[in-house]
N, C-alpha and C. Protein backbone atom coordinates (compact mmCIF):
# COMPACT_ATOMS: atom_id res chain seq x y z
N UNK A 1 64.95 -36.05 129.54
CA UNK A 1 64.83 -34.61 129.59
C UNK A 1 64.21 -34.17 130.92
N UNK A 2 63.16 -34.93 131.41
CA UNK A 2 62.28 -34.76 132.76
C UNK A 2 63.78 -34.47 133.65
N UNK A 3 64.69 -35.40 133.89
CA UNK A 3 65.74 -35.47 134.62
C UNK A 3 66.47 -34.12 135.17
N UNK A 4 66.71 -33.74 133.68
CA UNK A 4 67.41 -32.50 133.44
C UNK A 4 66.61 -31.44 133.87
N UNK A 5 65.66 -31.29 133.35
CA UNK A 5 64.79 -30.05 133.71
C UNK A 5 64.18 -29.91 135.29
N UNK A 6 64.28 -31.07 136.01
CA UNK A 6 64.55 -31.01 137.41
C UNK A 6 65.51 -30.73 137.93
N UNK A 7 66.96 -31.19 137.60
CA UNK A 7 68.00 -30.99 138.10
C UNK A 7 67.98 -29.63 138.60
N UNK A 8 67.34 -28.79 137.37
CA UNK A 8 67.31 -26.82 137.10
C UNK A 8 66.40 -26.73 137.76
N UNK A 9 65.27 -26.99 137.93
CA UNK A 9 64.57 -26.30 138.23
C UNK A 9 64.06 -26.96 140.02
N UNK A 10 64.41 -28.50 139.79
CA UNK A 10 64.02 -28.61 141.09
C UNK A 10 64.83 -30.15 141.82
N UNK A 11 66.36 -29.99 142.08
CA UNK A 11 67.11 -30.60 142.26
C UNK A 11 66.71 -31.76 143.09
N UNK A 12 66.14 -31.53 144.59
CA UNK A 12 65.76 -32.45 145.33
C UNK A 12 64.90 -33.48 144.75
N UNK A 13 64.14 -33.04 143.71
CA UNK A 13 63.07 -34.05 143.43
C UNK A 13 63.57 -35.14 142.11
N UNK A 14 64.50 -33.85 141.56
CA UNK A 14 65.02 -35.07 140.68
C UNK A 14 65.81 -36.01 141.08
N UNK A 15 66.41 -35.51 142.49
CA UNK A 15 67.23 -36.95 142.97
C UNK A 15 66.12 -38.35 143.60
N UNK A 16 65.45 -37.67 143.91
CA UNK A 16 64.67 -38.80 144.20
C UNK A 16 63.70 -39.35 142.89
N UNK A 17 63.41 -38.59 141.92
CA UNK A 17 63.05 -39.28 141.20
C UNK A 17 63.79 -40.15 140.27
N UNK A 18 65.04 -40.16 140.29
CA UNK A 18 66.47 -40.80 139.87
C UNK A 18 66.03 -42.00 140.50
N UNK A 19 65.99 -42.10 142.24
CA UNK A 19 66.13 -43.11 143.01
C UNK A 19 64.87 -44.00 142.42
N UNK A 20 64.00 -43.43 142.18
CA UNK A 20 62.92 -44.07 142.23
C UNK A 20 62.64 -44.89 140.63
N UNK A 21 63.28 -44.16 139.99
CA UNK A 21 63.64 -45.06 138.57
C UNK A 21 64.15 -45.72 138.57
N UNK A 22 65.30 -45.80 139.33
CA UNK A 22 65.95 -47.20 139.71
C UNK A 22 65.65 -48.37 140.87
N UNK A 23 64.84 -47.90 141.05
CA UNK A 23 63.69 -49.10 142.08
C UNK A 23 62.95 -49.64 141.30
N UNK A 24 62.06 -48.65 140.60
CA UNK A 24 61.30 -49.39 139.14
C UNK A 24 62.42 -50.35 138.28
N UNK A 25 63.45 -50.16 138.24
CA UNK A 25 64.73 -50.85 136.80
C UNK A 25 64.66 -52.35 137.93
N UNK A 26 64.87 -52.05 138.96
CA UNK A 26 65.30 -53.21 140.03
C UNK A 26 64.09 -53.96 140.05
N UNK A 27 63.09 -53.68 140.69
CA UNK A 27 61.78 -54.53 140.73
C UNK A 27 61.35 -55.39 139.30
N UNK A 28 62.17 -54.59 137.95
CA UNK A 28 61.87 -55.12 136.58
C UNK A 28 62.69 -56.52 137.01
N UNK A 29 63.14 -56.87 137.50
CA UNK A 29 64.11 -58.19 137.64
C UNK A 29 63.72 -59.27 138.60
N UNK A 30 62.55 -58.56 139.02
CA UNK A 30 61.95 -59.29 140.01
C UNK A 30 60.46 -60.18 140.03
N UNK A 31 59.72 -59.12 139.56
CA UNK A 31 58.04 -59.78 138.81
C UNK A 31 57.57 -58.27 138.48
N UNK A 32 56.45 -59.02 138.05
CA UNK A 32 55.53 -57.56 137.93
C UNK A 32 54.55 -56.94 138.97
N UNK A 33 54.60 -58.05 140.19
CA UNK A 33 54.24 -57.75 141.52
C UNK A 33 54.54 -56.58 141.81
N UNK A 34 56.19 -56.40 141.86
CA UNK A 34 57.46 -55.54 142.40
C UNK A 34 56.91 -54.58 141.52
N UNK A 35 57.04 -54.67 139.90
CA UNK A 35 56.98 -53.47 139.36
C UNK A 35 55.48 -52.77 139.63
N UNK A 36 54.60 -52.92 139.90
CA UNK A 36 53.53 -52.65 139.65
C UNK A 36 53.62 -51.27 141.46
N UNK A 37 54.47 -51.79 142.04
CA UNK A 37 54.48 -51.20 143.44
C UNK A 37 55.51 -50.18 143.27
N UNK A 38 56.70 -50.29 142.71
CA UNK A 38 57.49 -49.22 142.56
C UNK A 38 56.78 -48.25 141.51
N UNK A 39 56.44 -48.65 140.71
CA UNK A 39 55.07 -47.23 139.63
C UNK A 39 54.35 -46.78 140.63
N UNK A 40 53.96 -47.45 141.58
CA UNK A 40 52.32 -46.66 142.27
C UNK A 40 53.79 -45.59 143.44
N UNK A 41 54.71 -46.22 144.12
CA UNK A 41 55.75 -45.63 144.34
C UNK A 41 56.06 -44.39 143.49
N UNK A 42 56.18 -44.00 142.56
CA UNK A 42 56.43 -43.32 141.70
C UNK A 42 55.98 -42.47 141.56
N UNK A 43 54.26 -42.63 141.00
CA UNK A 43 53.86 -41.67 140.59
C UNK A 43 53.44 -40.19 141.10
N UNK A 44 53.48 -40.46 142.76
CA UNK A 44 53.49 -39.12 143.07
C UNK A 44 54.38 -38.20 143.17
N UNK A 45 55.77 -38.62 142.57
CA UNK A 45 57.01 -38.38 142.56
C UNK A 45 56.54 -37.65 141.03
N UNK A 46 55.96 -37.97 140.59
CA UNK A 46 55.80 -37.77 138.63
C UNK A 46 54.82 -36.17 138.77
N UNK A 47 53.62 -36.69 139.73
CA UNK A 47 52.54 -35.67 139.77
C UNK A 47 53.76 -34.50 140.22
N UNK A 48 54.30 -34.84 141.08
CA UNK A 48 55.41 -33.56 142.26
C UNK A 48 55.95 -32.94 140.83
N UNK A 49 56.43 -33.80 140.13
CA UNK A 49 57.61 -33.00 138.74
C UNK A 49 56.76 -31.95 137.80
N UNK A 50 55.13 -33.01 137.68
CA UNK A 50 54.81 -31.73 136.79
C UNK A 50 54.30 -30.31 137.47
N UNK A 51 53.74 -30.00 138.35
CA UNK A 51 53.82 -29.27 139.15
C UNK A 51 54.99 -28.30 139.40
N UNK A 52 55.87 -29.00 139.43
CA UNK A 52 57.35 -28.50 139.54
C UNK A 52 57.80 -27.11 138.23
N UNK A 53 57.32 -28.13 137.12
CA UNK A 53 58.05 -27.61 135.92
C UNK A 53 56.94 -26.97 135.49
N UNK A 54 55.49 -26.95 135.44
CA UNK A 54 54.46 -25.90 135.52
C UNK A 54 54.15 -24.97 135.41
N UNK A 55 54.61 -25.10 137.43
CA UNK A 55 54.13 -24.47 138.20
C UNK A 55 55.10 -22.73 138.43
N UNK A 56 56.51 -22.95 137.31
CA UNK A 56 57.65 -22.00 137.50
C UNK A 56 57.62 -21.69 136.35
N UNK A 57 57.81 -20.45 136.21
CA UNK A 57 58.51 -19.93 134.81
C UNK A 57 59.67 -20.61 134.51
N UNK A 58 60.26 -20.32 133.04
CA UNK A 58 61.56 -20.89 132.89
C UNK A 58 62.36 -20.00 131.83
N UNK A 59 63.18 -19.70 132.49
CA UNK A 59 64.16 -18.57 131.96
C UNK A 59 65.23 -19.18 130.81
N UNK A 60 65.34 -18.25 130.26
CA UNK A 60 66.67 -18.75 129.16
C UNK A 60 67.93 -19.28 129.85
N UNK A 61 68.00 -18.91 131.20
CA UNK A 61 69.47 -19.22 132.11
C UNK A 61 68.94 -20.71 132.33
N UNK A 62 67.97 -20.84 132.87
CA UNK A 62 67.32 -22.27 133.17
C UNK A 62 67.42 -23.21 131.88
N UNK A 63 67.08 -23.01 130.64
CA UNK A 63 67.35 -23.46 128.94
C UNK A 63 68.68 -23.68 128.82
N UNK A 64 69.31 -22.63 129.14
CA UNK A 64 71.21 -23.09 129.15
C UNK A 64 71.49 -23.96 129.83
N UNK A 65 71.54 -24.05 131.04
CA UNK A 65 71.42 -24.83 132.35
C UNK A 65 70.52 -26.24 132.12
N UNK A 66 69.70 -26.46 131.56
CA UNK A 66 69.04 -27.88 131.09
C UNK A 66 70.10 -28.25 129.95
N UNK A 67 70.06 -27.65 128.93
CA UNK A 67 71.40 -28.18 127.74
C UNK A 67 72.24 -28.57 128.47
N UNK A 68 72.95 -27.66 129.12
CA UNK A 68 74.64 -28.11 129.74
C UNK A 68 74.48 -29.31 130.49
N UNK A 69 73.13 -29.55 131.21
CA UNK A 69 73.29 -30.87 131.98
C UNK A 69 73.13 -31.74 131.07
N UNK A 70 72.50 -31.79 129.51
CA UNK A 70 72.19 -32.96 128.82
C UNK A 70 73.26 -32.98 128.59
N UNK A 71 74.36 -31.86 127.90
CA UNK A 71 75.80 -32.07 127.42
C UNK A 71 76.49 -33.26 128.18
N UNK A 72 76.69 -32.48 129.51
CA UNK A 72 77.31 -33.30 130.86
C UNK A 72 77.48 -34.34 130.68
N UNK A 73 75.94 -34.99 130.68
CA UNK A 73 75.79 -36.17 130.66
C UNK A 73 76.37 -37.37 129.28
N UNK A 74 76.01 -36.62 128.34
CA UNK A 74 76.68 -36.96 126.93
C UNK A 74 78.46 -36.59 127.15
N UNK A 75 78.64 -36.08 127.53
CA UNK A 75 80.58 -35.90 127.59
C UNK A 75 80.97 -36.90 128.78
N UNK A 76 79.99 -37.19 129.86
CA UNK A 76 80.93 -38.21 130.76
C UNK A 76 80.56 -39.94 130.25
N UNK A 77 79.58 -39.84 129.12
CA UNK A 77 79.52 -40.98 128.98
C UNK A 77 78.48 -41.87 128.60
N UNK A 78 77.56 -41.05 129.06
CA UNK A 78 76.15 -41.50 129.49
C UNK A 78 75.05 -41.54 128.11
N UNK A 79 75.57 -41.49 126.80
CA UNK A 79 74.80 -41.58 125.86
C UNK A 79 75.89 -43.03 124.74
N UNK A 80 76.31 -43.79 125.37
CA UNK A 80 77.15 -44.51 124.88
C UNK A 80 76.38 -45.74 123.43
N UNK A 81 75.01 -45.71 124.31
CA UNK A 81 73.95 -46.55 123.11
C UNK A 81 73.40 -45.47 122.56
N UNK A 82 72.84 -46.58 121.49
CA UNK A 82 72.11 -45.64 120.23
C UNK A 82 71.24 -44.73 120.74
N UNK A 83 69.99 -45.69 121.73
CA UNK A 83 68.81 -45.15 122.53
C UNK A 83 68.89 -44.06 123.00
N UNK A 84 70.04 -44.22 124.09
CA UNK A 84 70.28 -42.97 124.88
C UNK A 84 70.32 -41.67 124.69
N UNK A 85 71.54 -41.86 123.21
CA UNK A 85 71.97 -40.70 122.59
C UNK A 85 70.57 -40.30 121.39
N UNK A 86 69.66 -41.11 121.28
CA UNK A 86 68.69 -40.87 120.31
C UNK A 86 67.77 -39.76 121.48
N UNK A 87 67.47 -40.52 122.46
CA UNK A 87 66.51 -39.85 123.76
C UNK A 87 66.95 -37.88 124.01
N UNK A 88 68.33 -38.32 124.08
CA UNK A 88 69.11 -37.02 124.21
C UNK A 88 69.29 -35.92 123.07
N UNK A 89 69.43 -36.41 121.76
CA UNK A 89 69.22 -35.64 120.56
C UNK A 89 67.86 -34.75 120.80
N UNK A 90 66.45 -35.68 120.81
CA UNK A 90 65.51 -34.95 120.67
C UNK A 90 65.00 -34.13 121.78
N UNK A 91 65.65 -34.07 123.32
CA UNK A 91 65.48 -33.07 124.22
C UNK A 91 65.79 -32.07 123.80
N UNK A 92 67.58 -32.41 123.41
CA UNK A 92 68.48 -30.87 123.15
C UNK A 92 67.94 -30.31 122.15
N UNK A 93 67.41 -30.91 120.96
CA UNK A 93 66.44 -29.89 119.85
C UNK A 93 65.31 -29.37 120.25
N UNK A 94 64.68 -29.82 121.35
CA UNK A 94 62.98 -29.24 122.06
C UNK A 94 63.70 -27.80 123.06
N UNK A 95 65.07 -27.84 123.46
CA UNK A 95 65.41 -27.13 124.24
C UNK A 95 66.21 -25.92 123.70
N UNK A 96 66.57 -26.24 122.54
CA UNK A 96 67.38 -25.30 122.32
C UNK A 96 66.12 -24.66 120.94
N UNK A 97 65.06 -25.16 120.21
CA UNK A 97 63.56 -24.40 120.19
C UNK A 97 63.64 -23.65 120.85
N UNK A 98 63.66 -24.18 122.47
CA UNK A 98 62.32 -22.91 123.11
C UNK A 98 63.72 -22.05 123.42
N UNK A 99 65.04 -22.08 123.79
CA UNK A 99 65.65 -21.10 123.88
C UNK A 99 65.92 -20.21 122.96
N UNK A 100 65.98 -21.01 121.67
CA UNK A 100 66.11 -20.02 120.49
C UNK A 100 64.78 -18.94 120.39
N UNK A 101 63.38 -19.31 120.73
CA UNK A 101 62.24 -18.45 120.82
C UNK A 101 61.95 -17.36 121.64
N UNK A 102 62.39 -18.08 122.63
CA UNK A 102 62.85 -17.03 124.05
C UNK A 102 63.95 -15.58 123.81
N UNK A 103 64.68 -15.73 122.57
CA UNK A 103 65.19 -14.68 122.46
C UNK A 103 66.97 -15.16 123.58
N UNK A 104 66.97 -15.99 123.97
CA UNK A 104 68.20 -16.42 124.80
C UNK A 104 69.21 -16.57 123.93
N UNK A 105 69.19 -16.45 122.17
CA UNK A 105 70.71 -16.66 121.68
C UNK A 105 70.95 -15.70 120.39
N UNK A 106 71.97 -15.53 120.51
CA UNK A 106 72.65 -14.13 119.21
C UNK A 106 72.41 -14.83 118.16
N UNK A 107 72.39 -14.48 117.11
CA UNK A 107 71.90 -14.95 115.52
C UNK A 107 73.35 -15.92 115.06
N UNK A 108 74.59 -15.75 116.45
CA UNK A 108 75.62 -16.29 115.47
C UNK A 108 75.46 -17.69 116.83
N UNK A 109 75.30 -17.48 117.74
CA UNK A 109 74.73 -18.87 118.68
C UNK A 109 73.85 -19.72 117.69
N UNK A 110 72.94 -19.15 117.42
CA UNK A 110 71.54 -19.72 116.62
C UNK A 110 72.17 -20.54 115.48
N UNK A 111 72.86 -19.79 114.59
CA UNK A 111 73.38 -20.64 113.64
C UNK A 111 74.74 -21.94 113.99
N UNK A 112 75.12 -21.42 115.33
CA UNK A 112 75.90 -22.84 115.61
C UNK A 112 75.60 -23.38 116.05
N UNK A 113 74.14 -23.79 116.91
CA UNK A 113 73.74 -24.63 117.31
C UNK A 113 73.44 -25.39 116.22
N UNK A 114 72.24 -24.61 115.26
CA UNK A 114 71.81 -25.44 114.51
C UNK A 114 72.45 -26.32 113.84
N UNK A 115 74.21 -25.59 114.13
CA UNK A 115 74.85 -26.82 112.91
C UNK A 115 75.53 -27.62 113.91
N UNK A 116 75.17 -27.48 115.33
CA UNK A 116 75.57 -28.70 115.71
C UNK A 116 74.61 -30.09 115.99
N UNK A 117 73.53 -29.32 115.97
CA UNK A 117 71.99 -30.19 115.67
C UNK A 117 72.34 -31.09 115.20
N UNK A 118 72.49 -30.19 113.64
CA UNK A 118 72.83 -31.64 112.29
C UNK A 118 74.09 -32.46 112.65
N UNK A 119 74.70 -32.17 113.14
CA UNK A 119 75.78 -33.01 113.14
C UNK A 119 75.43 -34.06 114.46
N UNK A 120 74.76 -33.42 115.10
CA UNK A 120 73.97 -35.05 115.63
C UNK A 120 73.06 -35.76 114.82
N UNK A 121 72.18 -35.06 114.45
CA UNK A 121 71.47 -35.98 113.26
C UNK A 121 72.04 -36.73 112.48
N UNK A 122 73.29 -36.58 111.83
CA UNK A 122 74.07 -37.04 110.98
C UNK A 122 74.64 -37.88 111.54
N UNK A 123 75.31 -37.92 113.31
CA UNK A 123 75.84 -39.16 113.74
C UNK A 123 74.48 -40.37 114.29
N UNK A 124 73.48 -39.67 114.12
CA UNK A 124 72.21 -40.48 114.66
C UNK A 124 71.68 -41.03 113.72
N UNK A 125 72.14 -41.01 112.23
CA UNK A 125 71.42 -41.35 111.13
C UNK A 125 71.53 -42.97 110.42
N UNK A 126 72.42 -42.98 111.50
CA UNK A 126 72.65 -45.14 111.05
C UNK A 126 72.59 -45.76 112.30
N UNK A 127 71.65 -46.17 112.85
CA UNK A 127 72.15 -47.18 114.40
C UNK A 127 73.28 -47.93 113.98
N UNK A 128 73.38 -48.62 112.98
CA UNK A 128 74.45 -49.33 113.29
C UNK A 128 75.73 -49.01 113.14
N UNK A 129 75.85 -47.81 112.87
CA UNK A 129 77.33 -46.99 112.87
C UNK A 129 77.59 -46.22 113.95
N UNK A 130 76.60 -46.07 114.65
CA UNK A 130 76.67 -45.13 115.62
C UNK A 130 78.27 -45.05 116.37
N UNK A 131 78.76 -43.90 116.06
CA UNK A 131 79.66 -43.62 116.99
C UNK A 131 79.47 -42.51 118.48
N UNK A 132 79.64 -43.37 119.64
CA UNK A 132 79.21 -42.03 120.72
C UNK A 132 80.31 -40.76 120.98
N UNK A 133 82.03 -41.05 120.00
CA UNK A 133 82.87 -39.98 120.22
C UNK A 133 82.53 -38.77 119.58
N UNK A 134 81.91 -39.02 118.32
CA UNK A 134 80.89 -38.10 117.41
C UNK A 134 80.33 -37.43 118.46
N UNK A 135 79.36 -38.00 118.55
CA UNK A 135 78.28 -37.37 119.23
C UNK A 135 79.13 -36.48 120.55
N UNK A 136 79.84 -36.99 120.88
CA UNK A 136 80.88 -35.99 122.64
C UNK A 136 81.35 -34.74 121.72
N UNK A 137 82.13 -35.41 120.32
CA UNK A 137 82.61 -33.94 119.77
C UNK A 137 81.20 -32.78 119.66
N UNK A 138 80.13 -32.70 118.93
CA UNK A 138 78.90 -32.07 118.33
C UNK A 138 78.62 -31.29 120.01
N UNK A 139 78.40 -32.37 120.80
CA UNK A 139 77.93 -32.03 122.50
C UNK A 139 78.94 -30.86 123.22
N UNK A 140 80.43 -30.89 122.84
CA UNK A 140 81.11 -30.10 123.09
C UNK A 140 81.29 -28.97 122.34
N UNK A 141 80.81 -28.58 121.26
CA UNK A 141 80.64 -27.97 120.22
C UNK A 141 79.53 -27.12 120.91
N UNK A 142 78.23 -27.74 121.14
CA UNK A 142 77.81 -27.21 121.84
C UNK A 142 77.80 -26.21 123.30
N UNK A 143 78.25 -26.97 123.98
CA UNK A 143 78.70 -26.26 125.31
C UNK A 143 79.29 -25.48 125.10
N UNK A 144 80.39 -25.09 124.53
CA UNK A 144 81.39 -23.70 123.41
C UNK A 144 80.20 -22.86 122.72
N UNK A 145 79.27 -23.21 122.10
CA UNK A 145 78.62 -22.09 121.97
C UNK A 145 77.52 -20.94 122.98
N UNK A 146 77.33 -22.32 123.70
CA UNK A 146 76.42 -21.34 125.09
C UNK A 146 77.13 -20.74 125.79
N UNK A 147 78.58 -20.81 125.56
CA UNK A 147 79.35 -19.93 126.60
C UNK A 147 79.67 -18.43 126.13
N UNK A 148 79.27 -18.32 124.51
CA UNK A 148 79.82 -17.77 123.69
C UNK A 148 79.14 -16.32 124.12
């Protein structure tokens, strides 16, 4: 979710904090020497994000704009394991909360999100069944309603 909510709110940093997660993934293959240097690497990259997301208001356009990138990411592919798509379920419900609070969706948005919620919950409800085409249909379901 950190990812996303940079992308919106503060693009440059999430690319580098992308990079820098994957220096930490790389050094994991190496010792804990490595890892211990890509974290200290890191973390001022982490301090920069919260600051970031803080330090700005965040608008309901910005709430749409964080969903659509989690969508994105879930429609090109990127929630293919259980984990992923588990990680991603509970952003898009923290996000589409605060947009629903914010006053950012019509009472007939509100009720289709929510039922596309469940229908992730429902494809999230067996790891070992997990299907990720489920989950692309519910995600696109989604994106159709924020446009709405």
């Amino acid at each position: 979710m950190l990812r996303s909510m940079l992308g919106v709110l503060a693009p440059e940093l999430a690319t580098r904090l992308r990079e820098a997660m994957l220096h930490l993934h790389q050094a994991s293959t190496v010792g804990m020497k490595e890892v211990r240097q890509a974290a200290e690497q890191t973390r001022p990259l982490l301090t920069e994000a919260r600051k970031a997301v803080l330090g700005r208001g965040i608008s309901a356009q910005d709430l749409r704009a964080m969903i659509e990138t989690l969508v994105s990411e879930g429609v090109r592919g990127n929630y293919n394991d259980y984990g992923a798509a588990e990680q991603a379920a509970m952003a898009l419900a923290s996000l589409a909360g605060t947009l629903r609070l914010s006053g950012g969706l019509s009472a007939a948005q509100t009720g289709q999100l929510d039922n596309s919620l469940k229908d992730i919950d429902g494809v999230l409800k067996n790891e070992n069944a997990y299907e990720p085409e489920r989950l692309v249909s519910a995600l696109q379901t989604i994106s159709a309603t924020l446009k709405q």
